[in-house]
N, C-alpha and C. Protein backbone atom coordinates (compact mmCIF):
# COMPACT_ATOMS: atom_id res chain seq x y z
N UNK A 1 -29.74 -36.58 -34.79
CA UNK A 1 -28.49 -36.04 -34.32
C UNK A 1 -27.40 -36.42 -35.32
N UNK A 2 -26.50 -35.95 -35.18
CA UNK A 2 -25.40 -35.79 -36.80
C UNK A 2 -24.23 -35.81 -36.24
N UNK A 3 -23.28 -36.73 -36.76
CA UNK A 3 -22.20 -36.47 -35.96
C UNK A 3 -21.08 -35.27 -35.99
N UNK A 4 -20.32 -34.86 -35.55
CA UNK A 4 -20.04 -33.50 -35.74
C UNK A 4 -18.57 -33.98 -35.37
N UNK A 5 -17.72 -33.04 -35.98
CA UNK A 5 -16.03 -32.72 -35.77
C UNK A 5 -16.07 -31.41 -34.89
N UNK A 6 -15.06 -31.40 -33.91
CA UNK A 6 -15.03 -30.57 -33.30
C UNK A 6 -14.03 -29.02 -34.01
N UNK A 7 -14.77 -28.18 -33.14
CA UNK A 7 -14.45 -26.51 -33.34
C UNK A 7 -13.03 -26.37 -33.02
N UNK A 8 -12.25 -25.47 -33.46
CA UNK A 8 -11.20 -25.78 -32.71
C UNK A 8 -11.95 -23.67 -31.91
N UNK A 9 -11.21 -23.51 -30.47
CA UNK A 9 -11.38 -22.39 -30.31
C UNK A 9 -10.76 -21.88 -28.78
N UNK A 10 -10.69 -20.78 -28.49
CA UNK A 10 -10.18 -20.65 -26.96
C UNK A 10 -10.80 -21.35 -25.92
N UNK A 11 -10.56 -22.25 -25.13
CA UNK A 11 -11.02 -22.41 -23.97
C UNK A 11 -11.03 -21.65 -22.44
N UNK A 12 -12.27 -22.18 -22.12
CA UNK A 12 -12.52 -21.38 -20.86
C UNK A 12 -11.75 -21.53 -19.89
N UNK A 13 -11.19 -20.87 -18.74
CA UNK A 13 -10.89 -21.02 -17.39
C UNK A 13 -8.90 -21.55 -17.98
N UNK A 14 -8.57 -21.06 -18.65
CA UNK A 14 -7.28 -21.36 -18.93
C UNK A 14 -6.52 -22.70 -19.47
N UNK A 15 -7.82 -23.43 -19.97
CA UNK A 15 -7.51 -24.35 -20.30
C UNK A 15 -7.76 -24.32 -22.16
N UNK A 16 -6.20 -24.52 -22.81
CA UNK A 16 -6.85 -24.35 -23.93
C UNK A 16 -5.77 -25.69 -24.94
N UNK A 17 -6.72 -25.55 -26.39
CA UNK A 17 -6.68 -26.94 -26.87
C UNK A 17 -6.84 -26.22 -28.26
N UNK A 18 -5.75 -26.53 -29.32
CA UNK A 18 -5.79 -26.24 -30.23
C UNK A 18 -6.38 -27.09 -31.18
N UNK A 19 -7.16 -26.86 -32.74
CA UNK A 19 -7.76 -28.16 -33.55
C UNK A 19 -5.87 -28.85 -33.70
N UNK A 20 -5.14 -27.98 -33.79
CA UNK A 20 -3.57 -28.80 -34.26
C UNK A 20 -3.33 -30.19 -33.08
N UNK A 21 -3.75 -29.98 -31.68
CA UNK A 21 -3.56 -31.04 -30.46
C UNK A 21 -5.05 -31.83 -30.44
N UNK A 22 -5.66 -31.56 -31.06
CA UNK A 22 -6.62 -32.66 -31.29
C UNK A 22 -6.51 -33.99 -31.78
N UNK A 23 -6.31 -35.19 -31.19
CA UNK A 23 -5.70 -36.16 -31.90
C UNK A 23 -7.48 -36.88 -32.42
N UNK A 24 -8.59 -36.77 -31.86
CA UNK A 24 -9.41 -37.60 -32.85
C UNK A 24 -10.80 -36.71 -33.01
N UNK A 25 -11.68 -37.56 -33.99
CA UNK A 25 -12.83 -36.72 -34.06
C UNK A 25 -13.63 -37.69 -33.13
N UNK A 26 -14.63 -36.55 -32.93
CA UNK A 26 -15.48 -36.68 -31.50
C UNK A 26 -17.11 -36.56 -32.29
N UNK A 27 -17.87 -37.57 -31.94
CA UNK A 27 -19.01 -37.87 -32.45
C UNK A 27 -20.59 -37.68 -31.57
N UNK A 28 -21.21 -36.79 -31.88
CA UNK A 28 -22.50 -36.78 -30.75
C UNK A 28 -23.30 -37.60 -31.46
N UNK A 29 -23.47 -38.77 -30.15
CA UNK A 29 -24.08 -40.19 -30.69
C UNK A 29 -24.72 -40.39 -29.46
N UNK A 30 -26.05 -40.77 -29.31
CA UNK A 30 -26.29 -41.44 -28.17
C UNK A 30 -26.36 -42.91 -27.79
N UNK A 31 -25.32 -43.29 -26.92
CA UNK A 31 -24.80 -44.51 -26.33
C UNK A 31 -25.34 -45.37 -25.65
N UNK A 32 -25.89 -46.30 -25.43
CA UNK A 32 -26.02 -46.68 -24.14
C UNK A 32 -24.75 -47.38 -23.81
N UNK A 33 -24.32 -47.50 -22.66
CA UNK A 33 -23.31 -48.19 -21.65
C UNK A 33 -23.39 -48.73 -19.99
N UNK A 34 -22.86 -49.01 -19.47
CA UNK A 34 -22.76 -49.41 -18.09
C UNK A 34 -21.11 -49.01 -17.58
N UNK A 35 -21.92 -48.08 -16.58
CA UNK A 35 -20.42 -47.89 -15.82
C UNK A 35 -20.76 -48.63 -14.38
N UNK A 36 -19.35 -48.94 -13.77
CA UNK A 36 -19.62 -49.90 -12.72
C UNK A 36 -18.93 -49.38 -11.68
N UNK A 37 -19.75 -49.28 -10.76
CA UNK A 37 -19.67 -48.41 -9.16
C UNK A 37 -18.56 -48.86 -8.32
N UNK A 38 -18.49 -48.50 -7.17
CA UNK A 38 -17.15 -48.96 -6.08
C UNK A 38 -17.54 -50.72 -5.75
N UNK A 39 -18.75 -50.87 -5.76
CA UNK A 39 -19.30 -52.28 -5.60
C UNK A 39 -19.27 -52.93 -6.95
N UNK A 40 -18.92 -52.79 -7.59
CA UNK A 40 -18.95 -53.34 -8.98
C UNK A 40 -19.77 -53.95 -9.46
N UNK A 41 -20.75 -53.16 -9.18
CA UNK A 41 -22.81 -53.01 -9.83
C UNK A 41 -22.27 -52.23 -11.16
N UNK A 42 -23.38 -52.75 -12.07
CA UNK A 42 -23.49 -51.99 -13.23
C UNK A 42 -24.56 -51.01 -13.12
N UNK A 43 -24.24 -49.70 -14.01
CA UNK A 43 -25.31 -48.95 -13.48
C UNK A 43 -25.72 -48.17 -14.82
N UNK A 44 -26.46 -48.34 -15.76
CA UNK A 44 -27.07 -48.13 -17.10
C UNK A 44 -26.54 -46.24 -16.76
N UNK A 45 -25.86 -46.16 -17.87
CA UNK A 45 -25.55 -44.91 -18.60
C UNK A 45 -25.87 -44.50 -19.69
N UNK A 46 -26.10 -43.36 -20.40
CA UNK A 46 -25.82 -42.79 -21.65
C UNK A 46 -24.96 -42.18 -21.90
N UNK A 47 -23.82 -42.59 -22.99
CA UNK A 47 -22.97 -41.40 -23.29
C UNK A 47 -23.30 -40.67 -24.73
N UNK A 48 -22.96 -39.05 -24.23
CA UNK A 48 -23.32 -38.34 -25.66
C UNK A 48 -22.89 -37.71 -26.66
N UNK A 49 -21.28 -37.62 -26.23
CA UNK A 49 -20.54 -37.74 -27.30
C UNK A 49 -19.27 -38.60 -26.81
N UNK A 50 -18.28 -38.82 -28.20
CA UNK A 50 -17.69 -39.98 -27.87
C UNK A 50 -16.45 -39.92 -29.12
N UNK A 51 -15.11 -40.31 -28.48
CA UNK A 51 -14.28 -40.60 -29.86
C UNK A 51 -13.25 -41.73 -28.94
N UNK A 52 -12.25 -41.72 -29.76
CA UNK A 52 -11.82 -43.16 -29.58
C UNK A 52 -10.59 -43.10 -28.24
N UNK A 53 -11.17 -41.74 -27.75
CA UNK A 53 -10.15 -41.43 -27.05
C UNK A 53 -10.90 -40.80 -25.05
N UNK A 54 -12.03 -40.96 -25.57
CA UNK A 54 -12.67 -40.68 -24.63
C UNK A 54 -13.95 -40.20 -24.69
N UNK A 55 -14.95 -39.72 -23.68
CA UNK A 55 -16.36 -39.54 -23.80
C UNK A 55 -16.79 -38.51 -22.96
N UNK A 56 -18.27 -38.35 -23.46
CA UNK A 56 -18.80 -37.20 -22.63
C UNK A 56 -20.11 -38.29 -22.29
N UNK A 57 -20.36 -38.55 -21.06
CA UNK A 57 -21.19 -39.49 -20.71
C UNK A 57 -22.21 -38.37 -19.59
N UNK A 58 -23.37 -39.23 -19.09
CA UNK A 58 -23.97 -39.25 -17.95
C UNK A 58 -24.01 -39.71 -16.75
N UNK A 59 -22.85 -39.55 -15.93
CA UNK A 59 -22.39 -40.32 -14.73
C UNK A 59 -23.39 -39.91 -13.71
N UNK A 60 -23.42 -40.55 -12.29
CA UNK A 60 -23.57 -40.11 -10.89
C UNK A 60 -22.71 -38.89 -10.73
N UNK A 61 -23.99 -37.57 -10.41
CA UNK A 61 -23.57 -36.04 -10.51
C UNK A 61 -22.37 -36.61 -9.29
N UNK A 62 -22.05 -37.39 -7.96
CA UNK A 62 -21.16 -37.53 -6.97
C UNK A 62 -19.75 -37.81 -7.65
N UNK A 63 -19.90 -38.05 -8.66
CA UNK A 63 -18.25 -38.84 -9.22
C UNK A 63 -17.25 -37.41 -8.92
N UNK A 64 -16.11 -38.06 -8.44
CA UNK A 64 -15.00 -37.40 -8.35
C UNK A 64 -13.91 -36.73 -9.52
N UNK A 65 -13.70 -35.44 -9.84
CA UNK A 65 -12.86 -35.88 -10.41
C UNK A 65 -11.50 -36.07 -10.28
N UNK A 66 -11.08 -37.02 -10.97
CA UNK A 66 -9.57 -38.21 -10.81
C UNK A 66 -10.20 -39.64 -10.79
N UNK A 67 -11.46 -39.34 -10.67
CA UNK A 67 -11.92 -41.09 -10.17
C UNK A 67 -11.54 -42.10 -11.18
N UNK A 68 -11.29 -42.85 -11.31
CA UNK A 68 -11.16 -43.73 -12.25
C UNK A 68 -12.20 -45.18 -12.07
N UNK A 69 -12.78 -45.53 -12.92
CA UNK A 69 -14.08 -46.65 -12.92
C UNK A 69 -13.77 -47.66 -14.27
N UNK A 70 -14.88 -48.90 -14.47
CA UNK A 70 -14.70 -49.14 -15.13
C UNK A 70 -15.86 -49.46 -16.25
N UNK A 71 -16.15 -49.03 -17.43
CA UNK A 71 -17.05 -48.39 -18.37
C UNK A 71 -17.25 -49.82 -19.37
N UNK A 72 -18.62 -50.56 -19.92
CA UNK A 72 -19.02 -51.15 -20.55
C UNK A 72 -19.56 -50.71 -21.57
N UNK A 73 -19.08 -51.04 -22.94
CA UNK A 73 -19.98 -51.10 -24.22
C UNK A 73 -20.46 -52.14 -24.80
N UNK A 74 -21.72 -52.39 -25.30
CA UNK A 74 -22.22 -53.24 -26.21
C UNK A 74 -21.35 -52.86 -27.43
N UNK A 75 -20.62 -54.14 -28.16
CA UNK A 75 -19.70 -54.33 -29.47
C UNK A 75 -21.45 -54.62 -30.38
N UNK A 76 -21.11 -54.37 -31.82
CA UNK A 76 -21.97 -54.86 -32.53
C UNK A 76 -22.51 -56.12 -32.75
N UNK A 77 -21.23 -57.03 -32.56
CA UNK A 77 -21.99 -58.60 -32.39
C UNK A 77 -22.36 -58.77 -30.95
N UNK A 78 -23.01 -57.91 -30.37
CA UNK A 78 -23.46 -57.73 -29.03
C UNK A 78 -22.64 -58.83 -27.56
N UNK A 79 -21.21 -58.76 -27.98
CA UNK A 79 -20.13 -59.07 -26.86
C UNK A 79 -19.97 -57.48 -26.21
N UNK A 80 -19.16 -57.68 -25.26
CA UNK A 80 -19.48 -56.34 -24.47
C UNK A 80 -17.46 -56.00 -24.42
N UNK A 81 -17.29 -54.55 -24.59
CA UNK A 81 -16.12 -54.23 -24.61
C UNK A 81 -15.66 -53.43 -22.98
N UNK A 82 -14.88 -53.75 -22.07
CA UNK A 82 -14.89 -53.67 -21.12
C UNK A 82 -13.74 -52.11 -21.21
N UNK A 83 -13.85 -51.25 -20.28
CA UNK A 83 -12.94 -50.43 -20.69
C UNK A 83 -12.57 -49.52 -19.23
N UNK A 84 -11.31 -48.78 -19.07
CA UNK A 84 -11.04 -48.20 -18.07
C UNK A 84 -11.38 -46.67 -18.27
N UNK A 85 -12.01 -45.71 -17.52
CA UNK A 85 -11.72 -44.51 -17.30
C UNK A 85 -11.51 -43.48 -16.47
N UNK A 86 -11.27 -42.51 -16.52
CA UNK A 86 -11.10 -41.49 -15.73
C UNK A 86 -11.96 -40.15 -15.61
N UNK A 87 -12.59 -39.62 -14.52
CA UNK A 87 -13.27 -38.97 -14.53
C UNK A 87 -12.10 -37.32 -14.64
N UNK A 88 -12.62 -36.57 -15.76
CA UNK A 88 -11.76 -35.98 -16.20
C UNK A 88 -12.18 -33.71 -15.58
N UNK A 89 -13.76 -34.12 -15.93
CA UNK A 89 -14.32 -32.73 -16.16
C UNK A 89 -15.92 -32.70 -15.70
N UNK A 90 -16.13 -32.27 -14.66
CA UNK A 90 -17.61 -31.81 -15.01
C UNK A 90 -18.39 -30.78 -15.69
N UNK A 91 -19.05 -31.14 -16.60
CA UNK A 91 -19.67 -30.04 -17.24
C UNK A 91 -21.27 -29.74 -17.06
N UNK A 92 -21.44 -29.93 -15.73
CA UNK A 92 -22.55 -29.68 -15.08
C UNK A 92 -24.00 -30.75 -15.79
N UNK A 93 -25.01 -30.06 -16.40
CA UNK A 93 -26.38 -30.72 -16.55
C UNK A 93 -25.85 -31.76 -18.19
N UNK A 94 -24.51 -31.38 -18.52
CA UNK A 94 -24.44 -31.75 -19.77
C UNK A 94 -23.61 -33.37 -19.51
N UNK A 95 -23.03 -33.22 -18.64
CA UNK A 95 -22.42 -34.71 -18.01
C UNK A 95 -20.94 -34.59 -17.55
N UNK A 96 -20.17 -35.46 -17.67
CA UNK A 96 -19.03 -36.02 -16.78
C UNK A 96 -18.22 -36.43 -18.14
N UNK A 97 -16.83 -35.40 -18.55
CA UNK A 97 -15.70 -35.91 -19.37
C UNK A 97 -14.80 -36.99 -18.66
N UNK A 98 -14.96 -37.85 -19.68
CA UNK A 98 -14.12 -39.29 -19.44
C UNK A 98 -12.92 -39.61 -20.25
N UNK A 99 -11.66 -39.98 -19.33
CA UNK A 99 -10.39 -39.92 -20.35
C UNK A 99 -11.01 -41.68 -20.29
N UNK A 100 -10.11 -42.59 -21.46
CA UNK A 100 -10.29 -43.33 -21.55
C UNK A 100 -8.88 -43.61 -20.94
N UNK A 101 -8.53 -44.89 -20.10
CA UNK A 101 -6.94 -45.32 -19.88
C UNK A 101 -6.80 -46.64 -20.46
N UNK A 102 -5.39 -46.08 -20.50
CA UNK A 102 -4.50 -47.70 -21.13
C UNK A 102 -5.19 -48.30 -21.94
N UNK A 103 -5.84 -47.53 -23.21
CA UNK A 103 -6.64 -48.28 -24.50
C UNK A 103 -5.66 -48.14 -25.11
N UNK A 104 -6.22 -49.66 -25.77
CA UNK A 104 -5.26 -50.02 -27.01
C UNK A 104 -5.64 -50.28 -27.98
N UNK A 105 -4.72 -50.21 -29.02
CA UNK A 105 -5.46 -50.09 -30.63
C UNK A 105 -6.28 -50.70 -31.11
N UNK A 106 -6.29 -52.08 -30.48
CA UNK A 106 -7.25 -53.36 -31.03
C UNK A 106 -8.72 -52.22 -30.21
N UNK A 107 -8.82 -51.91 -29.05
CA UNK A 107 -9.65 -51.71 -28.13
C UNK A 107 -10.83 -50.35 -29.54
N UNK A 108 -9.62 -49.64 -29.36
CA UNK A 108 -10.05 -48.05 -30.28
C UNK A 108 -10.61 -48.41 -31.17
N UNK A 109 -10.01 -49.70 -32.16
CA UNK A 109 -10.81 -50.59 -33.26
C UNK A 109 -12.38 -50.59 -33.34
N UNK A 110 -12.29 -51.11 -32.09
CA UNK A 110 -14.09 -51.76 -31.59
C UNK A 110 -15.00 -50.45 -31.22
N UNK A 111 -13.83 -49.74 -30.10
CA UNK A 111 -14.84 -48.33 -30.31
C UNK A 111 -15.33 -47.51 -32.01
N UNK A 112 -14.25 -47.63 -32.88
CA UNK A 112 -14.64 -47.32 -33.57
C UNK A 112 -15.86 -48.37 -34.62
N UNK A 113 -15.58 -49.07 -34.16
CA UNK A 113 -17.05 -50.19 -34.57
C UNK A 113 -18.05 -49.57 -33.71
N UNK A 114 -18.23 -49.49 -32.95
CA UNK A 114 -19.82 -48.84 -32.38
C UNK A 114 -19.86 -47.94 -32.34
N UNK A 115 -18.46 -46.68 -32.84
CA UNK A 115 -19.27 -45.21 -33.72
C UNK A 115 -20.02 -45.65 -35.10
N UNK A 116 -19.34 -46.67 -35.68
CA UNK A 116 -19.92 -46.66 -37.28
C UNK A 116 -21.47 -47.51 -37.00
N UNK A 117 -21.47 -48.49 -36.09
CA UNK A 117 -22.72 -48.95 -36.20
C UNK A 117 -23.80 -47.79 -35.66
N UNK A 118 -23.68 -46.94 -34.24
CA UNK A 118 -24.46 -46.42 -34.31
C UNK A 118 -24.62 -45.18 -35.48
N UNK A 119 -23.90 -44.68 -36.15
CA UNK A 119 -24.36 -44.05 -37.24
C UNK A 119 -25.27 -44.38 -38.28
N UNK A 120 -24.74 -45.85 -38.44
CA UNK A 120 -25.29 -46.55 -39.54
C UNK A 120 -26.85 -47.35 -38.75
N UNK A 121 -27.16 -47.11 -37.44
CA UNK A 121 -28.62 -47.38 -36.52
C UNK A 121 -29.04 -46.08 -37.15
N UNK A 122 -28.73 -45.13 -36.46
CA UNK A 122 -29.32 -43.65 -36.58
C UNK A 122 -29.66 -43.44 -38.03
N UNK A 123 -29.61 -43.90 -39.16
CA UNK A 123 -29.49 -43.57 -40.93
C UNK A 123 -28.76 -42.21 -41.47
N UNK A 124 -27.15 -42.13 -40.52
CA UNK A 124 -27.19 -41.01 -40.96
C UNK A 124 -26.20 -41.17 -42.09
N UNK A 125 -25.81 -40.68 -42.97
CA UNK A 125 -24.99 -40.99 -44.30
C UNK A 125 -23.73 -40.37 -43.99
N UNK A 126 -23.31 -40.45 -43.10
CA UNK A 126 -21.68 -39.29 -42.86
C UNK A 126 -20.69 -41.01 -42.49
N UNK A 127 -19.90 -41.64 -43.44
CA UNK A 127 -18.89 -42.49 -42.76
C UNK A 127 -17.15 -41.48 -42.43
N UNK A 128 -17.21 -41.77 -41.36
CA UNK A 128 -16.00 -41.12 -41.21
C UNK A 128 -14.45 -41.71 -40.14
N UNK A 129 -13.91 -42.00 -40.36
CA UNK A 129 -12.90 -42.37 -40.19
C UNK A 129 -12.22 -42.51 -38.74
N UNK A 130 -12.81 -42.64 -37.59
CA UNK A 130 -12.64 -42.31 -36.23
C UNK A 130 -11.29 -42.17 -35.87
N UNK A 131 -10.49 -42.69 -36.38
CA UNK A 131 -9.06 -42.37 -36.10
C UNK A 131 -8.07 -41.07 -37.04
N UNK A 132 -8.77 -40.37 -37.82
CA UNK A 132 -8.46 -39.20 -38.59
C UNK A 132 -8.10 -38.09 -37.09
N UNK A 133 -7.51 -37.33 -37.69
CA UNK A 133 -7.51 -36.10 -36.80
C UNK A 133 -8.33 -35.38 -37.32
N UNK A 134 -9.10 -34.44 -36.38
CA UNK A 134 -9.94 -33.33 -37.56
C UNK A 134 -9.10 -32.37 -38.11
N UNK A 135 -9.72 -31.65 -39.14
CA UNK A 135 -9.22 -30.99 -40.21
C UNK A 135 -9.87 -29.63 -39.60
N UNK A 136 -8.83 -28.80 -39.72
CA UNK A 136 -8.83 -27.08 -39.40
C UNK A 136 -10.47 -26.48 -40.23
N UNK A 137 -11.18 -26.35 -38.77
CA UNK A 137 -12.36 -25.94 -39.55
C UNK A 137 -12.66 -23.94 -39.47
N UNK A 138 -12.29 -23.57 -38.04
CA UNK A 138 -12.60 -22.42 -37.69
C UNK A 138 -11.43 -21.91 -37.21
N UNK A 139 -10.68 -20.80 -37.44
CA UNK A 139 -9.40 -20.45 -37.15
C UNK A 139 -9.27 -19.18 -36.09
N UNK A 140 -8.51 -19.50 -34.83
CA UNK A 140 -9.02 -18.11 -33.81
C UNK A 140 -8.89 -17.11 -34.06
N UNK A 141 -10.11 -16.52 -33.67
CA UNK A 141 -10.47 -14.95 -33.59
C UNK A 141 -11.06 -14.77 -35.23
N UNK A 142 -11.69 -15.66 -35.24
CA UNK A 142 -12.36 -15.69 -36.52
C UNK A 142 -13.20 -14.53 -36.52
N UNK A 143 -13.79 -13.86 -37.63
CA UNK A 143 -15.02 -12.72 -37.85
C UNK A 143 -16.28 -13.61 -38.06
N UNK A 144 -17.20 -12.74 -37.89
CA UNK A 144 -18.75 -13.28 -37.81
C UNK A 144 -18.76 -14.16 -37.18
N UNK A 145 -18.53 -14.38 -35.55
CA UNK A 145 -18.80 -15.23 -34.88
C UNK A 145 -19.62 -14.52 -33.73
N UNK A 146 -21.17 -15.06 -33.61
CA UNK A 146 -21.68 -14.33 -32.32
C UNK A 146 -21.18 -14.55 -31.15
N UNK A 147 -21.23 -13.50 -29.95
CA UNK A 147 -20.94 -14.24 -28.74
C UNK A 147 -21.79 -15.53 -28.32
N UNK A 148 -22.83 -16.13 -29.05
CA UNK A 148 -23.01 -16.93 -28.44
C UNK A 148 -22.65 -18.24 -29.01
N UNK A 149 -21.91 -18.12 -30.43
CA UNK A 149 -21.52 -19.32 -30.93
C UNK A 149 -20.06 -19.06 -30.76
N UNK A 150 -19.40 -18.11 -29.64
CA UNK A 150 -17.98 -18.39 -29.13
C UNK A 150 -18.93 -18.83 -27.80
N UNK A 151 -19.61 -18.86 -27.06
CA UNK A 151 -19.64 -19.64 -25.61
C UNK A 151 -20.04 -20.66 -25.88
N UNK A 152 -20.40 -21.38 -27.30
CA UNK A 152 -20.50 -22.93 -27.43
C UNK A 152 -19.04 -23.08 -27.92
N UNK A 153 -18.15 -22.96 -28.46
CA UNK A 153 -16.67 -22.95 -29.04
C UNK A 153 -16.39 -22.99 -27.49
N UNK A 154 -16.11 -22.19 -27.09
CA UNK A 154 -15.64 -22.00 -25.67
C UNK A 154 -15.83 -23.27 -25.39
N UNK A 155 -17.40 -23.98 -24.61
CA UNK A 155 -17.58 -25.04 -23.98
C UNK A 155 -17.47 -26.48 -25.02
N UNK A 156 -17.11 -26.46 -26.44
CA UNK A 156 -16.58 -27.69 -27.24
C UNK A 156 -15.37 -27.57 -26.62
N UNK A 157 -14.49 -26.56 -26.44
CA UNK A 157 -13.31 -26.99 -26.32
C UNK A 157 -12.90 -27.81 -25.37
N UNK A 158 -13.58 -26.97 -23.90
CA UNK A 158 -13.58 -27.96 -22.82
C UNK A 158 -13.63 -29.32 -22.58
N UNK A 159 -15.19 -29.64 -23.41
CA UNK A 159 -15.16 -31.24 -23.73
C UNK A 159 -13.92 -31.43 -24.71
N UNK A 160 -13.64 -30.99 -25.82
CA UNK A 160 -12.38 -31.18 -26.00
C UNK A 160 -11.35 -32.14 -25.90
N UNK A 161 -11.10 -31.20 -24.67
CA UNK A 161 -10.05 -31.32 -23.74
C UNK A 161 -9.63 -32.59 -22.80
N UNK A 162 -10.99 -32.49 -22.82
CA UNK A 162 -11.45 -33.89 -21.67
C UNK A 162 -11.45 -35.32 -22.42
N UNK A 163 -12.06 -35.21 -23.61
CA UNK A 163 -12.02 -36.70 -24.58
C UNK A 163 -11.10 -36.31 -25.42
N UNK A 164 -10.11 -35.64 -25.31
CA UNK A 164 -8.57 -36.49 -25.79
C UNK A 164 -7.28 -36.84 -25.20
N UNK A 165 -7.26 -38.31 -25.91
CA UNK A 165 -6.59 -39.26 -25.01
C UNK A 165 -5.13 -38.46 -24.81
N UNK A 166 -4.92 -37.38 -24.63
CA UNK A 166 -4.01 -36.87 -23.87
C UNK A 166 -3.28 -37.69 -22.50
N UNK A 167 -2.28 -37.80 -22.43
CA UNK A 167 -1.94 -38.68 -21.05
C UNK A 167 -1.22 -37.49 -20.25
């Protein structure tokens, strides 16, 4: 898997998100984490994509959205980074968009330490800068685009939408 910058493109259902309001790049990485329930059990997650601003994880299909929980990462020197979020979007079999709250820069730091380590687990050769904005890749109403690589544009945007730390 490779990490990828997001599309910029119309979104579905009236929700839309330009590459210009994109504040970070978003990485499909697979995560492990612990999100922690109303009982404050940990409960082994995967998240599958991810930027420093929020995630596209695998929650309990029941989560609400507005819910707000609180989300565990393994740091590279294997201390654990404790973190707040918000259940933002469901995107059905693909998972649960998570805003991240009240992160702070030191915090984004560390996330961006366990984008670069898992890249650098995975062997993939792309270092990239987690706090960059992405760079204008596809411009709307572009030509030669099939309808079916606008209903993946379509549904990037959504996630999008959802992992940026927009307040």
């Amino acid at each position: 898997m490779f990490p990828i910058c997001s599309h910029p493109s119309e979104a579905a259902s009236k929700i839309t998100m330009s590459i210009e309001k994109r504040r970070f790049i978003r990485f499909s990485l697979d995560i492990p984490a612990y999100q922690f329930n109303k009982n404050d059990e940990p409960v082994k997650i995967m998240v599958r994509q991810i930027s420093i601003g929020g995630c596209l994880a695998e929650l309990d299909e029941n989560i609400l959205i507005g819910e707000e929980f609180r989300l565990e990462f393994t740091l590279p020197n294997k201390n654990r980074l404790p973190l707040y979020g918000k259940a933002v979007y469901h995107f059905g079999s693909k998972g649960v968009g998570v805003q991240f709250l009240n992160i702070s820069r030191f915090e984004q730091e560390l996330v961006g330490n366990i984008i670069s380590e898992q890249i650098e687990n995975e062997g993939l050769p792309l270092l990239v800068d987690p706090f960059l904005q992405p760079p204008e890749f596809f411009s709307r109403g572009s030509k030669n685009i099939s309808d079916n690589e606008t209903e993946k544009f379509h549904q990037d945007e959504l996630v999008d939408q959802v992992i940026a730390s927009e307040v």
